[in-house]
Protein backbone atom coordinates (compact mmCIF):
# COMPACT_ATOMS: atom_id res chain seq x y z
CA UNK A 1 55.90 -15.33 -7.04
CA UNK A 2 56.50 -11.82 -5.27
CA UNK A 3 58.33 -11.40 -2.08
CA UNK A 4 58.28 -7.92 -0.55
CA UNK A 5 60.32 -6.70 2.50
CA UNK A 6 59.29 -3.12 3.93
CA UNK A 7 60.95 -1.50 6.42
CA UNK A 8 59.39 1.34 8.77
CA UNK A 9 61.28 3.85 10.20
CA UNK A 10 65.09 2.54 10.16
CA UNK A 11 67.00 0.25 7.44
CA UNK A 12 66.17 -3.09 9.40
CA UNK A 13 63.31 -3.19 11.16
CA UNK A 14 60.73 -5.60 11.12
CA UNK A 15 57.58 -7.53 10.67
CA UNK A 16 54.16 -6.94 12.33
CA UNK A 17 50.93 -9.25 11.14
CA UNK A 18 47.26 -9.16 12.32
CA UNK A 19 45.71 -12.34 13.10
CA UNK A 20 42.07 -13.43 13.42
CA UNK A 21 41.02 -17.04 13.87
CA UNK A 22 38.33 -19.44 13.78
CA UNK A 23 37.03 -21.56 17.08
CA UNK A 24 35.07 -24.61 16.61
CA UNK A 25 34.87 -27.71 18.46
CA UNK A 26 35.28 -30.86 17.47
CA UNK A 27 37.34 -34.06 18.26
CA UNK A 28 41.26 -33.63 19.93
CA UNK A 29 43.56 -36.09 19.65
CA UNK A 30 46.67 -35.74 22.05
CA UNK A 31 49.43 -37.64 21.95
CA UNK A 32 51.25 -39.32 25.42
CA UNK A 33 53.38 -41.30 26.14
CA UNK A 34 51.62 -44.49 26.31
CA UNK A 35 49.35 -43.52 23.37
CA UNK A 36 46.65 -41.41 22.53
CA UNK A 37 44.15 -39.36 25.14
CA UNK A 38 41.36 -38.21 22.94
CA UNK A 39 39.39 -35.32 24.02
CA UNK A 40 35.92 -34.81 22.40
CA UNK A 41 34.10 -31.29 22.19
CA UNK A 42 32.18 -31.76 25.06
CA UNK A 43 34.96 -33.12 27.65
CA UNK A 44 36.70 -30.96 30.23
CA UNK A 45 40.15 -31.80 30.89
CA UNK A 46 41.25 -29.94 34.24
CA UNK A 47 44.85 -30.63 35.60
CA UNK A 48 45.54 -31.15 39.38
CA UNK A 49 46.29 -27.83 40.94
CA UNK A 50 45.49 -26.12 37.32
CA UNK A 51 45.47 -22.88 38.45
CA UNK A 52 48.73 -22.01 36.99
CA UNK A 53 49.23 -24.24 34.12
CA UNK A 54 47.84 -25.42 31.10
CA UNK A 55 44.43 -27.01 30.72
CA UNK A 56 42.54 -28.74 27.92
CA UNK A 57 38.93 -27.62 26.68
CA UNK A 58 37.96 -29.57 23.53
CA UNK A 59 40.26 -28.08 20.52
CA UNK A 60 41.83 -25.56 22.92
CA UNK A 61 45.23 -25.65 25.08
CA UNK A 62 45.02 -22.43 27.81
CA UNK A 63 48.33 -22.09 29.45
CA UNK A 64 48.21 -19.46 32.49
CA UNK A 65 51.44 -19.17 34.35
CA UNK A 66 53.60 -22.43 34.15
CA UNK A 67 57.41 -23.68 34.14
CA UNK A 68 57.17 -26.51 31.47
CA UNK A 69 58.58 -29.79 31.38
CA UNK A 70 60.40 -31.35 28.07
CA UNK A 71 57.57 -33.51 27.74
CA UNK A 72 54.41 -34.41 25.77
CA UNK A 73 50.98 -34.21 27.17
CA UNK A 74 49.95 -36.12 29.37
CA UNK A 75 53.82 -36.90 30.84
CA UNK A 76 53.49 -34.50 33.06
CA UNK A 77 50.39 -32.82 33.44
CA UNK A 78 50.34 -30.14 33.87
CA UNK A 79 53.25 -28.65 32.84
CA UNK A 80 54.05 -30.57 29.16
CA UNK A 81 55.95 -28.49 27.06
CA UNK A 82 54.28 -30.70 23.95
CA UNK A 83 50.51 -30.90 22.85
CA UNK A 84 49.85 -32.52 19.47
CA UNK A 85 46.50 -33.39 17.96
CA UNK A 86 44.67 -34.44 14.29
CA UNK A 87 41.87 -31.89 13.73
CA UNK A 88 40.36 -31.09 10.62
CA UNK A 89 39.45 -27.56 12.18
CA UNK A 90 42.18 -25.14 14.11
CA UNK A 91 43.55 -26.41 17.21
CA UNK A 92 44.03 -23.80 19.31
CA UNK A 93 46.69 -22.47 21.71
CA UNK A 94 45.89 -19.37 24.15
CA UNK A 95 47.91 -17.88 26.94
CA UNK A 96 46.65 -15.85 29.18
CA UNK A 97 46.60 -11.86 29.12
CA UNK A 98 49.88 -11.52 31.43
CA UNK A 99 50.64 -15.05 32.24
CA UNK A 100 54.27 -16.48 31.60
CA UNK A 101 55.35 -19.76 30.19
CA UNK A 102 58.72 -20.50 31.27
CA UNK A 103 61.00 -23.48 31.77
CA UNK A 104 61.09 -25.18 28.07
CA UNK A 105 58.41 -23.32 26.39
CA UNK A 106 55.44 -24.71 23.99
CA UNK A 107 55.08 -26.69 21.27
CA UNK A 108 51.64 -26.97 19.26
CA UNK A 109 51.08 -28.71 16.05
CA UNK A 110 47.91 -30.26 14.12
CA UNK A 111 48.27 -32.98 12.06
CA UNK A 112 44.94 -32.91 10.37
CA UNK A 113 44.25 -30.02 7.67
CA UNK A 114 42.49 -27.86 10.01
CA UNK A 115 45.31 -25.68 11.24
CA UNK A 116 46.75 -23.54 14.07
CA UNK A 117 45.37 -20.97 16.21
CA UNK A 118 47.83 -19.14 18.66
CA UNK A 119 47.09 -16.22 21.08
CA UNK A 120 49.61 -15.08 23.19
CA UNK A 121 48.46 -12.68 25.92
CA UNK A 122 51.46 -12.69 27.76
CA UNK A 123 55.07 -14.09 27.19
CA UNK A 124 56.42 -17.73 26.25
CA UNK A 125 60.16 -18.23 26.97
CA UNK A 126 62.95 -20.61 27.83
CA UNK A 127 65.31 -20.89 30.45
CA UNK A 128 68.82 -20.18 30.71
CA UNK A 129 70.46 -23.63 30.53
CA UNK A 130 67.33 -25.20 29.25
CA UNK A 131 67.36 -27.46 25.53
CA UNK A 132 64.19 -28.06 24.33
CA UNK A 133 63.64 -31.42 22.38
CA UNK A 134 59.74 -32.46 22.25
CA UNK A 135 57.92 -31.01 19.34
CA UNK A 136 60.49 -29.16 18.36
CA UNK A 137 63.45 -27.03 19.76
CA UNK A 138 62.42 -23.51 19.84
CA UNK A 139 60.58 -21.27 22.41
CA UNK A 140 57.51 -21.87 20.37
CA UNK A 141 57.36 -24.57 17.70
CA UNK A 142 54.20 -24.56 15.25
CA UNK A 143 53.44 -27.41 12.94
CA UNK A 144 50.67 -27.48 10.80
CA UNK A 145 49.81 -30.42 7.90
CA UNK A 146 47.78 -27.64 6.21
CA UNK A 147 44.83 -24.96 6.90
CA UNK A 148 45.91 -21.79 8.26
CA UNK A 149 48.80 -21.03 10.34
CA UNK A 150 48.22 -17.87 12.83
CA UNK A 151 50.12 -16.35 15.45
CA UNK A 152 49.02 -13.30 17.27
CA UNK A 153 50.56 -11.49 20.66
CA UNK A 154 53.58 -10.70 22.78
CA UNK A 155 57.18 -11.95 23.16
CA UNK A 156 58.92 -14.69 22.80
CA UNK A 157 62.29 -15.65 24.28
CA UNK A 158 64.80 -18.44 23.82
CA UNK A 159 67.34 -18.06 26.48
CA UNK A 160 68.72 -21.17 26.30
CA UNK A 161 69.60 -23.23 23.31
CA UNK A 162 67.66 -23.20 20.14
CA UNK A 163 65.65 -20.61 18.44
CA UNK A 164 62.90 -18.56 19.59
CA UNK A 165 59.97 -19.02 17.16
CA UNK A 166 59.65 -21.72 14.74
CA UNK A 167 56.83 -22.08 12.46
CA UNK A 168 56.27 -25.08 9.67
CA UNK A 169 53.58 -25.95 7.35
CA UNK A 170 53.24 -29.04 5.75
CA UNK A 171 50.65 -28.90 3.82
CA UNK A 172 48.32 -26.43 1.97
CA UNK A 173 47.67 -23.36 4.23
CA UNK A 174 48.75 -20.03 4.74
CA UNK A 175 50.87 -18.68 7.30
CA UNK A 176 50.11 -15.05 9.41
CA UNK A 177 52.27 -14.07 11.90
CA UNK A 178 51.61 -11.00 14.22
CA UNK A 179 54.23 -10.70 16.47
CA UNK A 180 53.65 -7.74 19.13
CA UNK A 181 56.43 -8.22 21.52
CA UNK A 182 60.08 -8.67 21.29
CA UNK A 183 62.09 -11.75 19.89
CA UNK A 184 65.36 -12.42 21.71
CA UNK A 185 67.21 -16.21 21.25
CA UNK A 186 70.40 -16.40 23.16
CA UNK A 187 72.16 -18.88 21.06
CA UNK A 188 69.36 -19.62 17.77
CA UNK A 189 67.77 -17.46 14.96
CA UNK A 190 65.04 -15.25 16.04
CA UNK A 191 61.87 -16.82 13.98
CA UNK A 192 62.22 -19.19 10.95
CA UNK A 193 59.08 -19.93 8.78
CA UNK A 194 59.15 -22.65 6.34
CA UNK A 195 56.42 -24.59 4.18
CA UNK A 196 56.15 -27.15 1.25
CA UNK A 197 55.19 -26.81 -2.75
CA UNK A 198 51.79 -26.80 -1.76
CA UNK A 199 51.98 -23.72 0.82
CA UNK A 200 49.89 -21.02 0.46
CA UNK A 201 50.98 -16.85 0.88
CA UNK A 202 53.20 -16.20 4.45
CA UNK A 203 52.61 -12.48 6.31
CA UNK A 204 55.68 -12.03 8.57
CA UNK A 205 54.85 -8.57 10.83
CA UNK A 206 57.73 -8.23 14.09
CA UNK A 207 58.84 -5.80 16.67
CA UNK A 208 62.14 -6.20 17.46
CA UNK A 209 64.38 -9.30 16.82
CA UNK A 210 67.45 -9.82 18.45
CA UNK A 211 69.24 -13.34 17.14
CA UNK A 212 72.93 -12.03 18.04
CA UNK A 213 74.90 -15.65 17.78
CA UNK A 214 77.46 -16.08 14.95
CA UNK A 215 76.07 -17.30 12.00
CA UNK A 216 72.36 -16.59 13.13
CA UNK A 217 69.38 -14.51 11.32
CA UNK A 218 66.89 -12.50 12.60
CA UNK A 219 64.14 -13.55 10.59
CA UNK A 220 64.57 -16.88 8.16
CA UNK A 221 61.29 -16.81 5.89
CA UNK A 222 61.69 -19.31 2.87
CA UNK A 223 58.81 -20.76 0.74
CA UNK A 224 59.02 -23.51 -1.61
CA UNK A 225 56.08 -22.79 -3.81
CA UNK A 226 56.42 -21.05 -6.78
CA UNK A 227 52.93 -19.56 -6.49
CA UNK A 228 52.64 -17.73 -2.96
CA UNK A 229 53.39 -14.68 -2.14
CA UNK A 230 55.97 -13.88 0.85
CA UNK A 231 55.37 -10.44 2.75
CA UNK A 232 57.43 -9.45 5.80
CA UNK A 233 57.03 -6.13 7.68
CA UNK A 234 60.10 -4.89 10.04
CA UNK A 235 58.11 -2.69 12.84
CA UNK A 236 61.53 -3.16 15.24
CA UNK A 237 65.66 -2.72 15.37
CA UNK A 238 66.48 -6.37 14.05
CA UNK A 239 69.93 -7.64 15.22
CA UNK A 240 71.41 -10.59 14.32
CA UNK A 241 74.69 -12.40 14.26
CA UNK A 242 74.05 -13.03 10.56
CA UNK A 243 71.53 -11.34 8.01
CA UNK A 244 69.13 -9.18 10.04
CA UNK A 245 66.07 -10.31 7.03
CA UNK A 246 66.16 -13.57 4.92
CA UNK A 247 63.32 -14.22 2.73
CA UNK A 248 63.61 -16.85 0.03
């Protein structure tokens, strides 16, 4: 096993990572409430008023701008902070170039081996005052039960409680993380990644972190196989409350 930590240009910065992902369509499961909406390849799911929120196109979420709700789709449609399906090909997750999820932020998970796709053309954040529960309590939660885990865009931003970017994979897949914007949590760590035995190699690349609460880390990368590699890139000033890198 090899873990590597570079830092570019000052003694902690961090971790940039290119992403590219794979689009196919096949059948969604989502999760409410009262059980499960599926969503084949060739249905169009269009909120009321979807304008500025999120919508659902076969295996894809598109969020333009949107306070969300602590809720799972379809609570409250169209603002769910939660959408959760079992794919055996990525599920993906794009916001819009420039839009802004606010209120309690995203959560996106597969729970079939095909994995997670994430674009982020604009910003995902949390309010002040705001806990989020469903799906996870950061920013941006992303579960994955194996297949590839990848994150590509802007900034992220917890500013109420929890951390800002939490990534988990629970089965066998790699995680690539391409962060492009800032990372700022109020009260949490700045990103945690964490896998299984069966996890593949994890590519951290940030700009800057900022995780200033006591006791808090910047970036939190620990792998429990014994076989993948663990590569994180500091790009930006990291500042934490804690230890500006972990990597385990």
């Amino acid at each position: 096993m090899e873990f590597t930590a570079l830092s570019v240009g000052a003694a902690d910065r961090i971790v940039r990572l290119r992403v590219q992902f794979l689009s196919e369509t096949s059948q969604l499961a989502l999760r409410s409430a009262a059980g499960m909406v599926v969503l084949a390849s060739s249905t169009l799911f269009v909120p009321t008023g979807a304008q500025a929120a999120c919508t659902v196109v076969g295996t894809t979420v598109q969020c333009d701008t949107t306070s969300t709700s602590n809720t799972t789709f379809a609570t409250n449609t169209p603002n769910d902070r939660e959408y959760s399906g079992n794919s055996a090909t990525p599920l993906q997750l794009t916001i819009d170039p420039g839009a802004a999820v606010s209120g309690f932020g995203i959560a996106f998970s597969n729970t079939g081996a095909g994995g997670v796709t994430v674009t982020n053309g604009g910003t995902i954040s949390v309010d002040a005052g705001n806990t989020p529960t469903v799906g996870g309590t950061a920013a941006l939660s992303v579960t994955a039960a194996g297949g590839p885990i990848i994150y590509t865009g802007g900034a992220i931003t917890n500013n109420g409680n929890g951390n800002a970017f939490d990534v988990l994979q629970n089965g066998a897949g790699t995680v690539n993380i391409n962060i492009t914007g800032a990372i700022t949590a109020a009260t949490g760590e700045g990103l945690t990644v964490r896998d299984t035995a069966t996890g593949g190699n994890i590519s951290v690349t940030t700009g800057a972190v900022t995780a200033l609460a006591g006791g808090k880390d910047g970036i939190d990368v620990q792998t429990q196989s014994t076989s993948a590699n663990v590569t994180i890139v500091a790009n930006g000033d990291v500042k934490a409350g804690n230890a500006g890198i972990v990597g385990a």
